[in-house]
Protein backbone atom coordinates (compact mmCIF):
# COMPACT_ATOMS: atom_id res chain seq x y z
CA UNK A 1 12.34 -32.52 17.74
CA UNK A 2 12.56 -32.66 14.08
CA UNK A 3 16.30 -32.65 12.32
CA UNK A 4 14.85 -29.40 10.32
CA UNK A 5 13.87 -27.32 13.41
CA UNK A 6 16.83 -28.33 15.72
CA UNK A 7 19.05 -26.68 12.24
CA UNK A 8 16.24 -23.57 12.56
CA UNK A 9 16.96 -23.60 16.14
CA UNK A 10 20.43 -23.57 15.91
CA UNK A 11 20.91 -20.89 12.98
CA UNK A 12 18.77 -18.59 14.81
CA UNK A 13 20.51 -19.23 18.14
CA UNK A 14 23.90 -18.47 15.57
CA UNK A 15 22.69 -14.82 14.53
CA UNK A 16 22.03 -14.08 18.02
CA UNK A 17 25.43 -14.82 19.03
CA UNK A 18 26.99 -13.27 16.10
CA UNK A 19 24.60 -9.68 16.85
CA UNK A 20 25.81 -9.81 20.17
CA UNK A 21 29.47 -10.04 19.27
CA UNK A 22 28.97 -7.57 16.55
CA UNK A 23 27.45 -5.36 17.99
CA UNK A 24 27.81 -1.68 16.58
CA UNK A 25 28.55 0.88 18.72
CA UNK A 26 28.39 4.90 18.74
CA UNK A 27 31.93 6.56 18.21
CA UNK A 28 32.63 10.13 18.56
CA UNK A 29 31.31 12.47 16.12
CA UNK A 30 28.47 10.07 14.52
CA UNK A 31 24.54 10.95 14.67
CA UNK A 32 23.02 9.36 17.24
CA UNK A 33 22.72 5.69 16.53
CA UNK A 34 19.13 3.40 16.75
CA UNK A 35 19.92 -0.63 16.52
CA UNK A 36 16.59 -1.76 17.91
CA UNK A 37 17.17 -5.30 20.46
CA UNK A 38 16.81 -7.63 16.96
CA UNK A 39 20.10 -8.64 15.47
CA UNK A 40 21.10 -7.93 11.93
CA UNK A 41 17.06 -6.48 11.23
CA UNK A 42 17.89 -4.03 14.07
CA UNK A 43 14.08 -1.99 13.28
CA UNK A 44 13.59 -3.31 9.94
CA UNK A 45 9.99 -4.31 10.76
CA UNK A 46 9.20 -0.85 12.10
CA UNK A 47 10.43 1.13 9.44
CA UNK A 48 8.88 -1.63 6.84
CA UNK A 49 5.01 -0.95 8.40
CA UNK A 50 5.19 2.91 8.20
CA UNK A 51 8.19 4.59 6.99
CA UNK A 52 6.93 7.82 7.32
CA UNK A 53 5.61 7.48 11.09
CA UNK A 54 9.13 5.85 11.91
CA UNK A 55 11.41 8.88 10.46
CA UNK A 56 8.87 11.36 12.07
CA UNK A 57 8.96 10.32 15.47
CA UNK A 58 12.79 9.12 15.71
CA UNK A 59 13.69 12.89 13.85
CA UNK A 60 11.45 14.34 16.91
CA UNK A 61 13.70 12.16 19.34
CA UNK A 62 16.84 12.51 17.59
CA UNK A 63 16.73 15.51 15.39
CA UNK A 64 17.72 16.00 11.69
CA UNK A 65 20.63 13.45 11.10
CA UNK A 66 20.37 9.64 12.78
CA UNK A 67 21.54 6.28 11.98
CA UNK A 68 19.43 3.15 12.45
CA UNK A 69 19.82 -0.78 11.80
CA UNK A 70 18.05 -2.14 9.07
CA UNK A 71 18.05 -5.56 7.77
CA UNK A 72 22.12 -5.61 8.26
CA UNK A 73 22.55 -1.81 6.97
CA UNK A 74 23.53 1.04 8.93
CA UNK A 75 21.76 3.34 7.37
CA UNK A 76 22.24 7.44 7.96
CA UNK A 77 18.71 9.67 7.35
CA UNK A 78 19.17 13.40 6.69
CA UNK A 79 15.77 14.71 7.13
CA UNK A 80 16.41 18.28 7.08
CA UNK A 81 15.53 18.93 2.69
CA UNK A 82 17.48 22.38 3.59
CA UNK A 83 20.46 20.25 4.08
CA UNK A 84 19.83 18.03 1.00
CA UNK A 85 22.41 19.62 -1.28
CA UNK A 86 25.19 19.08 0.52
CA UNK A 87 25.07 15.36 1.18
CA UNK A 88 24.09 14.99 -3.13
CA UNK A 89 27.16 16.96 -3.70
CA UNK A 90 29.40 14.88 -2.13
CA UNK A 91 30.09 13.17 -5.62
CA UNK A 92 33.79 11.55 -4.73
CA UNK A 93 32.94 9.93 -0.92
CA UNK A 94 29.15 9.11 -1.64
CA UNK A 95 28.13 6.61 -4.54
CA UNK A 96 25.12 5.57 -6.04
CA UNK A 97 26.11 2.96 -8.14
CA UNK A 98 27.55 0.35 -5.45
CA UNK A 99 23.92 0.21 -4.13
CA UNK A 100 22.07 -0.56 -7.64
CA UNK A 101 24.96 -2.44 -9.10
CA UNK A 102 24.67 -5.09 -5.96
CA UNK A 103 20.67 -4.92 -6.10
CA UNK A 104 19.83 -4.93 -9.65
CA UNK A 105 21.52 -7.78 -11.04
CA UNK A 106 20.48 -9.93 -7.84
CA UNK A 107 16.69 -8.87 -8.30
CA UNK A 108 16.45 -9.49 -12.16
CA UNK A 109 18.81 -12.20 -12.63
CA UNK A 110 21.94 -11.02 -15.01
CA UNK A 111 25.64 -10.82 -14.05
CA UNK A 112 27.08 -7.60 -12.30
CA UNK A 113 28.38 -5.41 -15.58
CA UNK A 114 30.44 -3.61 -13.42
CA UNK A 115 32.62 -7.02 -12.73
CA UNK A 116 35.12 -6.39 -15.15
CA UNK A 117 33.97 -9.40 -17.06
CA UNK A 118 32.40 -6.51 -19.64
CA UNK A 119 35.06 -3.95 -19.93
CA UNK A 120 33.61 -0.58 -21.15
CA UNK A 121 29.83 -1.78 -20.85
CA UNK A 122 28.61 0.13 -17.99
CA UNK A 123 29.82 2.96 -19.98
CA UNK A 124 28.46 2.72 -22.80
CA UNK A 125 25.08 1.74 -21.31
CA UNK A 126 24.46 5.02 -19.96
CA UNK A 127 25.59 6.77 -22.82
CA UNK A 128 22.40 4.97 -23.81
CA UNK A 129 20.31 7.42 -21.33
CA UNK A 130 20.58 9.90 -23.83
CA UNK A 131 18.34 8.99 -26.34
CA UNK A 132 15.37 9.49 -23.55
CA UNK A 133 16.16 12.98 -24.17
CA UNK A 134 15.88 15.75 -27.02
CA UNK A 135 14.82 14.02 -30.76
CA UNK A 136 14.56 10.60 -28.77
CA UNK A 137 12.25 11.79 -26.40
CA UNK A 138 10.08 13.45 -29.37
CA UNK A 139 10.11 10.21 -31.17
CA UNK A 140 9.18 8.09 -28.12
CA UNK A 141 6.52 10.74 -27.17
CA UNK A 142 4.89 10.89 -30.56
CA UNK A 143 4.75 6.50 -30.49
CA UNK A 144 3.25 6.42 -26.97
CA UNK A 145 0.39 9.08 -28.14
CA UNK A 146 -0.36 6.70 -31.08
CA UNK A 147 -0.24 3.46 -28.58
CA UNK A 148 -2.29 5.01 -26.15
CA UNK A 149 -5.09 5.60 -28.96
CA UNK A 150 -4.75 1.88 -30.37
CA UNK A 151 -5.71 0.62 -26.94
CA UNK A 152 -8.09 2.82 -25.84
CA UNK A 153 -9.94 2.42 -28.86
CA UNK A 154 -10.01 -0.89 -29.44
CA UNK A 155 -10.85 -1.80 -25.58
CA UNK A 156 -12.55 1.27 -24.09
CA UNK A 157 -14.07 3.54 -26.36
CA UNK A 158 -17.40 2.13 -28.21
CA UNK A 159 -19.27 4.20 -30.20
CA UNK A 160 -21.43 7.41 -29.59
CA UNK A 161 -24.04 6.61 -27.62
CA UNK A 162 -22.46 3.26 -25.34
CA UNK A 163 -23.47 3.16 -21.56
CA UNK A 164 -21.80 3.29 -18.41
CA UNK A 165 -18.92 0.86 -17.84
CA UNK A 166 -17.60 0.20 -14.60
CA UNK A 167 -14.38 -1.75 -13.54
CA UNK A 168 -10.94 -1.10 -10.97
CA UNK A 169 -9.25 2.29 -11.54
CA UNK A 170 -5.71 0.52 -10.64
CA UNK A 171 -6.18 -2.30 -13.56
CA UNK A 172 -7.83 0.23 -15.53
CA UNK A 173 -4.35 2.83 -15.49
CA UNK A 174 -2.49 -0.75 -15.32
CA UNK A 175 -3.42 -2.65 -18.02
CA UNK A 176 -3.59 0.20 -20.75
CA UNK A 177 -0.34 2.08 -19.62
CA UNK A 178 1.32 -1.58 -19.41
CA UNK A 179 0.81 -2.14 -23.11
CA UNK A 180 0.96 1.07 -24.34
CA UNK A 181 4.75 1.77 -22.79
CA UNK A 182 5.64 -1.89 -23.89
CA UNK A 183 4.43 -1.34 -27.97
CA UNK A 184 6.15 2.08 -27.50
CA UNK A 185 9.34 0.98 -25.94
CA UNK A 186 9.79 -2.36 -27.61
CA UNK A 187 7.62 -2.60 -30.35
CA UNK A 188 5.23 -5.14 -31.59
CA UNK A 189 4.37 -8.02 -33.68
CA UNK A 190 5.63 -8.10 -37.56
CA UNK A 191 2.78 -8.55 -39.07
CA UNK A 192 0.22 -7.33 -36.13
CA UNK A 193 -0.79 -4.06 -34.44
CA UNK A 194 -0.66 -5.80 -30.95
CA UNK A 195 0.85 -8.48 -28.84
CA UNK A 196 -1.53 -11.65 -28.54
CA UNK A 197 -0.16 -13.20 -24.85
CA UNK A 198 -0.15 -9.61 -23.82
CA UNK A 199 -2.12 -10.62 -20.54
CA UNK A 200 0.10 -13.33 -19.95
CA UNK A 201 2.68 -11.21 -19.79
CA UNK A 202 1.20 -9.14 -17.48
CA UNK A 203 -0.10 -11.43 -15.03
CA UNK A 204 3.52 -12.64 -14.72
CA UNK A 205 4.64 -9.24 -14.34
CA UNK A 206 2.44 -8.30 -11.21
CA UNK A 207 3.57 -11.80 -9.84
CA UNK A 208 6.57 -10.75 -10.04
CA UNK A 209 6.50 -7.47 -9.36
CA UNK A 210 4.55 -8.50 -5.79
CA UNK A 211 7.59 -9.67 -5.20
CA UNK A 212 9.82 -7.11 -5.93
CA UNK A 213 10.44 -5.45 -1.94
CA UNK A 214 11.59 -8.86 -1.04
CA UNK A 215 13.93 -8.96 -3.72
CA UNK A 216 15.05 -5.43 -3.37
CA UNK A 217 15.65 -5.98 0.34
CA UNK A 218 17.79 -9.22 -1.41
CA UNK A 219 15.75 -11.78 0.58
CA UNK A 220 16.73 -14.96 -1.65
CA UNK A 221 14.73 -15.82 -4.47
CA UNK A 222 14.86 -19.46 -3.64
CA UNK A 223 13.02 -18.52 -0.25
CA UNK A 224 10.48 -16.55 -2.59
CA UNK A 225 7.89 -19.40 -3.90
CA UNK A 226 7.75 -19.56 -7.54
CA UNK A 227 9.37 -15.90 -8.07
CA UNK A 228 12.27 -17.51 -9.40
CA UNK A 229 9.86 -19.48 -12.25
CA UNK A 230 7.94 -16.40 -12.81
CA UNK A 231 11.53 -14.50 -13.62
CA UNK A 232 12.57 -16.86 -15.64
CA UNK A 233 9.23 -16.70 -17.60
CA UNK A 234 9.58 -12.95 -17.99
CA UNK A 235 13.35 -13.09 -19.29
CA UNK A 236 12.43 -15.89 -21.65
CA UNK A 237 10.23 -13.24 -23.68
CA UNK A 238 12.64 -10.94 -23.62
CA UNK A 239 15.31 -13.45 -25.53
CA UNK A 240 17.19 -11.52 -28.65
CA UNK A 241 15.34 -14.02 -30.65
CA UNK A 242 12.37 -12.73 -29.93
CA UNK A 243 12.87 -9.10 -29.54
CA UNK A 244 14.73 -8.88 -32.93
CA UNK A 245 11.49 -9.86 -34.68
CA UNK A 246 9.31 -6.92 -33.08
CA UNK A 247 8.87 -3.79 -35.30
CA UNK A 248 8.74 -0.42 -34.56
CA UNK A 249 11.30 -0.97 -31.58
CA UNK A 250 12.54 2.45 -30.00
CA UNK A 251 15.89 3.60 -30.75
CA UNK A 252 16.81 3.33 -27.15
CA UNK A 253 16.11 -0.51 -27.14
CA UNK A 254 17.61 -0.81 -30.21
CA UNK A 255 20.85 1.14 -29.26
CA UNK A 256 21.08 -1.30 -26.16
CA UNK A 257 20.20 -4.34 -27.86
CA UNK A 258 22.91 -3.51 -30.73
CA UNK A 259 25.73 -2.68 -27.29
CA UNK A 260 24.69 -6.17 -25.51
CA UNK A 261 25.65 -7.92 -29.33
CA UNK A 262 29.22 -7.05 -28.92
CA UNK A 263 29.56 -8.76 -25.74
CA UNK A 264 30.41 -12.20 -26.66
CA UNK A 265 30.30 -13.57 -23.18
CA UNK A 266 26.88 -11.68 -22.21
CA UNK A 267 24.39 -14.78 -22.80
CA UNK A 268 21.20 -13.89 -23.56
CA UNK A 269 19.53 -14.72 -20.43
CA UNK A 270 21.59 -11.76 -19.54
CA UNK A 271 20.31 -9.59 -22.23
CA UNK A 272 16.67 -10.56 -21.52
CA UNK A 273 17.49 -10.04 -17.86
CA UNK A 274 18.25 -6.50 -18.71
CA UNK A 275 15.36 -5.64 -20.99
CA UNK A 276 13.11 -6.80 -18.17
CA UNK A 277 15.09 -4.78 -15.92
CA UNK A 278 14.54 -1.47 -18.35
CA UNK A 279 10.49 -2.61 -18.81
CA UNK A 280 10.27 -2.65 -15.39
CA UNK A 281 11.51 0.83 -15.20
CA UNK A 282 9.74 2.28 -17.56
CA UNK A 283 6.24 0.70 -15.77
CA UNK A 284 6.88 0.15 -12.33
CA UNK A 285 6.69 3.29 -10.98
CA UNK A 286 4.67 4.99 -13.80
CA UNK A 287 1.77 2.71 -13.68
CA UNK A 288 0.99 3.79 -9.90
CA UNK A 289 1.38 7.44 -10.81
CA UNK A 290 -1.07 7.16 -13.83
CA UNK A 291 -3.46 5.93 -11.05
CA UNK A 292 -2.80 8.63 -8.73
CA UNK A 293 -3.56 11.56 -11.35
CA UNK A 294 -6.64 10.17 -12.80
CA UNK A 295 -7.99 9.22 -8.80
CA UNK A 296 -7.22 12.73 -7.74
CA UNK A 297 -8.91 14.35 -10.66
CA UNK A 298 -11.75 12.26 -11.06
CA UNK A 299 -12.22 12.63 -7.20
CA UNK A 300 -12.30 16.54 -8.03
CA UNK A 301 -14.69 17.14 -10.18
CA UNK A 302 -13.94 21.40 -9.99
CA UNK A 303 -10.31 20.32 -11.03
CA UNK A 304 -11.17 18.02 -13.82
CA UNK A 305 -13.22 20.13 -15.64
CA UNK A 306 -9.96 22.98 -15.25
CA UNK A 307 -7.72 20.49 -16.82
CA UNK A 308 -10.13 19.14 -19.62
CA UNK A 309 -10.75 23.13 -20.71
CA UNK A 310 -6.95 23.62 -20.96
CA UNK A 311 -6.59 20.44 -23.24
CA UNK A 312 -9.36 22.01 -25.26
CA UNK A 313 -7.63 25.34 -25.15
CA UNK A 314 -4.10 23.80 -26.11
CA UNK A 315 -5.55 22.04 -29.29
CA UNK A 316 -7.49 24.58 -30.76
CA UNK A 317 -4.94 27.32 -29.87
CA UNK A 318 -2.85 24.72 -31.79
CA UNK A 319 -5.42 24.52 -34.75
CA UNK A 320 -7.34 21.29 -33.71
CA UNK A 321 -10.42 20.67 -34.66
CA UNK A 322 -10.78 17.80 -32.30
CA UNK A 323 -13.50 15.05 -33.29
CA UNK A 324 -13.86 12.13 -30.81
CA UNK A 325 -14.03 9.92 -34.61
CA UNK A 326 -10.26 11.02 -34.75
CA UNK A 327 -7.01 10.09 -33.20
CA UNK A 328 -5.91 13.39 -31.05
CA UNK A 329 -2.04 14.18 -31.59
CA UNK A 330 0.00 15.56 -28.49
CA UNK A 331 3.89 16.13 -29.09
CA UNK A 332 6.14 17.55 -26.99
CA UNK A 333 5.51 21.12 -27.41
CA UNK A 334 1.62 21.02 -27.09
CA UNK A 335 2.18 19.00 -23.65
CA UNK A 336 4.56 21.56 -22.09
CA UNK A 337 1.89 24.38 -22.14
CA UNK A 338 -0.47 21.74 -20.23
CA UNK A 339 0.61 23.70 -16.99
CA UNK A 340 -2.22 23.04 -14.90
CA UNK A 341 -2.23 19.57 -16.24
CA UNK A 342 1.42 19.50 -15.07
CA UNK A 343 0.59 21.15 -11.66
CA UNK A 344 -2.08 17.98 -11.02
CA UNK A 345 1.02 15.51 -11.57
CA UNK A 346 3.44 16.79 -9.67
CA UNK A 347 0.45 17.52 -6.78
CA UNK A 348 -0.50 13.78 -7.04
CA UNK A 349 3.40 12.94 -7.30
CA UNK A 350 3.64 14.77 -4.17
CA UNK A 351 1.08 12.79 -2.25
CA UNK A 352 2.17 9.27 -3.12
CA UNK A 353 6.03 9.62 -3.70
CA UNK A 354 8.35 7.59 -1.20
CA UNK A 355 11.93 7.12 -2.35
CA UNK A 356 14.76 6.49 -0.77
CA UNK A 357 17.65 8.37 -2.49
CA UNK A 358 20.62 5.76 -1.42
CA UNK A 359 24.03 6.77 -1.48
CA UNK A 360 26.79 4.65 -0.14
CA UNK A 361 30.06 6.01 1.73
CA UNK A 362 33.22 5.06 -0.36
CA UNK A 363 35.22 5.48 2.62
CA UNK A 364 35.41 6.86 6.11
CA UNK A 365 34.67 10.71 6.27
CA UNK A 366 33.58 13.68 7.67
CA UNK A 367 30.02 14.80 6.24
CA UNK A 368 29.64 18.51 6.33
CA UNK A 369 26.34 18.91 6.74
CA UNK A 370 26.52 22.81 6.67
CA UNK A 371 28.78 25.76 7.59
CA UNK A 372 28.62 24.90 11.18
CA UNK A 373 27.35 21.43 11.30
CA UNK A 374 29.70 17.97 10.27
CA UNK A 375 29.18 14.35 11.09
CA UNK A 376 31.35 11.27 10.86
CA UNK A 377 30.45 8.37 8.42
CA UNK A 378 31.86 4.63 8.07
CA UNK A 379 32.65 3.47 5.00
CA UNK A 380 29.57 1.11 3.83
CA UNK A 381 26.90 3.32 5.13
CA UNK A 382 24.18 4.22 3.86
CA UNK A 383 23.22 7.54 3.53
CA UNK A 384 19.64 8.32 3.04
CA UNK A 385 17.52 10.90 1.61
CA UNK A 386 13.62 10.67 2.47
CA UNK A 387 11.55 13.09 0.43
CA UNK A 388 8.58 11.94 1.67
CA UNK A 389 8.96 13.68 4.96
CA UNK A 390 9.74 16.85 3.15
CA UNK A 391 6.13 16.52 0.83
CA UNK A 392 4.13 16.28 3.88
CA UNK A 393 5.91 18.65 5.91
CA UNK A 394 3.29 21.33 6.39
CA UNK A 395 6.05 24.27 6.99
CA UNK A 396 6.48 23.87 3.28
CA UNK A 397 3.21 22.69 1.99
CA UNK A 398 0.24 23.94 3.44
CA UNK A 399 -2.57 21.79 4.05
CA UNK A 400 -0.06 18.95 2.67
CA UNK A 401 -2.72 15.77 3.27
CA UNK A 402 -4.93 17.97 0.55
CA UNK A 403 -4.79 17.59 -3.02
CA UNK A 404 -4.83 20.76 -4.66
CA UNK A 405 -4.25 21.42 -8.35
CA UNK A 406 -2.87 24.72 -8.53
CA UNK A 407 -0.09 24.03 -5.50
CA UNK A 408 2.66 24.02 -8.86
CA UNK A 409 1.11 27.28 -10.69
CA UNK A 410 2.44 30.86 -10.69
CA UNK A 411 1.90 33.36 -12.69
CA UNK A 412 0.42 31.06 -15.56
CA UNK A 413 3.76 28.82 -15.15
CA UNK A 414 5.13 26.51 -12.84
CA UNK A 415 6.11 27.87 -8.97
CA UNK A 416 9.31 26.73 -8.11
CA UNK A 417 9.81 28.75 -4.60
CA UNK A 418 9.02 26.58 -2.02
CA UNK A 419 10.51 27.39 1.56
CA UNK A 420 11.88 26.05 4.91
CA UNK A 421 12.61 27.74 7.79
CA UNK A 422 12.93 31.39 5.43
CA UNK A 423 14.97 29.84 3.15
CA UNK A 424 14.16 28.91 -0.30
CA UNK A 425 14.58 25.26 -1.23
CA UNK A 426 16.83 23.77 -4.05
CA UNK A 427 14.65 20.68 -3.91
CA UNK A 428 11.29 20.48 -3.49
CA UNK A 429 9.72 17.81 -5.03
CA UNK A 430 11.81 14.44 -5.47
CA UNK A 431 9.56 11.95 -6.96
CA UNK A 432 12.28 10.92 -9.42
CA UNK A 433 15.05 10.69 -6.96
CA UNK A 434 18.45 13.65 -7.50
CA UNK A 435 21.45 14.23 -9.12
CA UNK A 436 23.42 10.57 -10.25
CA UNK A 437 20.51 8.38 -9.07
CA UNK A 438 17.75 10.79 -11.10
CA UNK A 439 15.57 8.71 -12.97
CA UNK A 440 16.69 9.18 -16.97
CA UNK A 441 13.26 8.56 -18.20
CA UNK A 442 11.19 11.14 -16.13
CA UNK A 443 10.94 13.52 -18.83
CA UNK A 444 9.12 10.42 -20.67
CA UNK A 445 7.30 9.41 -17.55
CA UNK A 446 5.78 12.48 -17.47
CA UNK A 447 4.98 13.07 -20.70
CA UNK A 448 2.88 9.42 -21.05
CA UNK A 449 1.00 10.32 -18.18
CA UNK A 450 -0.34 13.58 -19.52
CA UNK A 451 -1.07 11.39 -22.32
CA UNK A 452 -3.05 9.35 -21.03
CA UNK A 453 -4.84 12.03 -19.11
CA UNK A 454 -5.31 14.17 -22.01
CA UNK A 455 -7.04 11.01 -23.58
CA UNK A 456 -9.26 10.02 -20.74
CA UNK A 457 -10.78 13.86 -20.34
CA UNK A 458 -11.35 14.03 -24.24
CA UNK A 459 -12.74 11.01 -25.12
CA UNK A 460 -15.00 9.58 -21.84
CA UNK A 461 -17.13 11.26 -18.59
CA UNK A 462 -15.82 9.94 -15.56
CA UNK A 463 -17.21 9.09 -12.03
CA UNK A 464 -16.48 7.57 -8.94
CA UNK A 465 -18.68 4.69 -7.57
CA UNK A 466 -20.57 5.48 -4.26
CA UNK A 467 -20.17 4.19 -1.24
CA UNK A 468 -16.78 3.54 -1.22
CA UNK A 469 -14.12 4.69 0.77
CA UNK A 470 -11.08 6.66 -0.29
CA UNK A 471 -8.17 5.54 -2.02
CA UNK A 472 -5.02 5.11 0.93
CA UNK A 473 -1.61 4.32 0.23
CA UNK A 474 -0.04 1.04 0.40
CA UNK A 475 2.90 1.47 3.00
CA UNK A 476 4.07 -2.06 2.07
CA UNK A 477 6.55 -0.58 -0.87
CA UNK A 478 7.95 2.79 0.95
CA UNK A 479 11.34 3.44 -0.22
CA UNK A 480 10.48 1.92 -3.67
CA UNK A 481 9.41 5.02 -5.36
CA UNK A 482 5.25 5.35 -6.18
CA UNK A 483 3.20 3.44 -3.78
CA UNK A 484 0.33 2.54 -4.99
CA UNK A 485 -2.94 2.10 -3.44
CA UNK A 486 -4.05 -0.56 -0.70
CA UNK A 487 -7.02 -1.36 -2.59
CA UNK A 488 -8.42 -0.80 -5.78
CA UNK A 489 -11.01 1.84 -6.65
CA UNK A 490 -14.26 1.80 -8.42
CA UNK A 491 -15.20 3.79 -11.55
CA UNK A 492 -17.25 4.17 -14.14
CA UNK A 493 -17.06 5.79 -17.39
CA UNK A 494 -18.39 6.33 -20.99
CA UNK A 495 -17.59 7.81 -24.34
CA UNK A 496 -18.09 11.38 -23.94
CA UNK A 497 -21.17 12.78 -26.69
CA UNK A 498 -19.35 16.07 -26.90
């Protein structure tokens, strides 16, 4: 036997003896507890192959509340969305920042802020948060609609007349909403409209981002091929000395890049380590969702056309002449009376949404779960919201496998009364996870991806490719936010001649 697998043999034999000496064990008071017979992944490998499935069946064993073993987490699932607003409002005992300060600066490579080594930074950066609201979010808004045209015109819409083009939905939404967010958010080339090693970039960044469960789940990079080179590729073009000779650079990124300057000891593998932590933000989950609204549309022909009339109606109600020879202009005002446009997005939101809203327990307490209802929690647990289970829960949603556009309209605005059990639910739809842990840049999110959509329906006709089967989700990233699909999806398209 080789030295190398006698050291295997022996680690492994190791964990087994330290589960079976550690072994957790049910006290009074606590939700009923599911460790699964592997130590430390206790059912890590069931959960990881269908999230959903997993919560569905061990809520029909267990009911609402449970704790199960995953990957060396105890980890406590409230599954009841009626009882959601008492676990987020348990500000003091629950916190979301242990989880992402550990996480994030293991998965992108810069030191923990919250170390003490940066007194007042954590702070101050999200202070920075604000400027994706209000004038900031106008000004970003108003740069995306301009970046959106510069691509699309110079890579997907010919002139008057061109034929059919075909290509991969996923890269389609991907490689335009990839360039378009980066120009917007960090600006481009002094003396050039675009970035030349764009696809570079990008290929790196899907490397990478391939990666990214692993390194969420903190599997060691070293243990992760060449993620580790591809990182360090990625932070190297995010260097100040790079990014301070970009124009056009948001405020936000500006505001940051100004904070991380007064830092003397942040290096600036740090700082780069952090702007590809806020790029991946402002893509990773965005980039899927694109996807999702343009598949479910295009796939509805009935609800395309809807949309595309209300984008007409919005412009010329807003004195538009629109010419496909001309860049369109959206700002923030024209987009919020989009309604049914809105309405698709949160519809397709709804359908491929799976966060995990992670909160960990500061100390040892007694959850009150509702007037009658309590249950005791460790300190270090996790306590874990699953919207998912709530977005296909057909007591809510009818018909919730089905895509249809109108499930958000009321009345001409947005419906917002959505019930369980006869009562009326405070939260509904989670795609952007709730209250501390709420993604800051939804309002943008959003925004880009009626965008986008506005320019697809006005400028090209759109069709799916026979013979091909539906677009499913890719189970692989549940808990991550957006999945996106298991395999791409064949289009075809053209410059509309009206």
């Amino acid at each position: 036997m080789s030295p190398l697998l006698l050291l295997l043999l022996l680690l492994l034999l190791l964990l087994l003896l330290l589960g079976v000496l550690r072994v957790r064990k049910r006290q009074d008071g606590e939700p009923p507890l599911i460790r699964g017979w592997i130590p430390f992944l206790g059912k890590a490998l069931e959960f990881g192959r269908d999230a959903h499935k997993f919560l569905e069946e061990h809520k029909k064993k267990f009911g609402d509340v449970f704790t199960v073993q995953i990957a060396g987490k105890y980890m406590t699932f409230v599954m009841d969305p009626l009882l959601y607003p008492n676990v987020i409002r348990h500000g003091r005992q629950l916190d979301f920042h242990e989880f992402s300060d550990k996480v994030a600066p293991v998965t992108f490579g810069y030191r923990p802020v919250r170390s003490g080594e940066f007194p007042g930074l954590p702070e101050q950066i999200s202070r920075t948060f604000q400027l994706l609201q209000g004038d900031g979010l106008s000004t970003l808004t108003e740069s995306m609609m301009g970046n959106l045209m510069l691509v699309f015109r110079q890579d997907h819409l010919e002139e008057e007349g061109g034929g059919w083009r075909s290509g991969g939905m996923y890269e389609f939404c991907h490689s335009v909403m990839f360039e378009a967010t980066f120009l917007t958010v960090y600006g481009r080339p002094a003396f050039a409209s675009r970035h030349g090693d764009m696809d570079r970039l990008r290929r790196d960044f899907v490397q990478f981002d391939n990666m990214f469960p692993l390194l969420i789940a903190q599997i060691p990079i070293w243990l992760l091929g060449r993620t580790k080179a591809t990182r360090e590729k990625l932070i190297d073009y995010f260097l100040p000395h790079k990014t301070s000779s970009w124009s056009d650079t948001s405020l936000f990124i500006r505001t940051r890049s100004e904070l991380f300057e007064q830092y003397e000891t942040l290096r600036d593998v740090d700082k780069g380590a952090h702007h590809l932590a806020i790029f991946w933000a402002s893509v990773g989950n965005t980039i899927p969702a694109t996807f999702w609204a343009m598949y479910y549309l295009v796939s509805h022909p009935e609800a395309l056309q809807v949309v595309r009339q209300e984008i007409q109606s919005v412009l010329s109600l807003s004195g538009v002449q629109f010419s496909r020879d001309q860049d369109v202009k959206l700002g923030r005002e024209q987009l919020a009376k989009l309604v049914c446009l809105e309405s698709a997005i949160n519809e397709s939101l709804r359908l491929s949404s799976a966060a995990m809203n992670v909160r960990v327990a500061q100390e040892d307490f007694s959850l009150r779960l509702d007037a009658e209802r309590s249950v005791s929690v460790r300190r270090g647990d996790f306590i874990v919201l699953y919207p998912q289970t709530m977005h296909m829960d057909p007591e809510i949603y009818e018909d919730p496998q089905s895509f249809r556009v109108d499930r958000f309209l009321q009345d001409g605005g947005e419906k917002t009364d959505f019930y369980k059990a006869g009562q009326r639910l405070r939260y509904y739809l989670m795609p952007f996870g709730s209250g501390s842990s709420r993604c800051p840049g939804r309002h943008f999110a959003v925004n880009e991806i009626k965008q986008f959509l506005c320019v697809l329906l006005l400028y090209v006709d759109l069709q799916l490719e026979e013979g091909q089967p539906g677009a499913t989700l890719d189970s692989s990233r549940a808990g991550l936010g957006i999945l996106p699909p298991a395999k791409d999806v064949r289009f075809r398209y053209r410059p509309r001649t009206v």
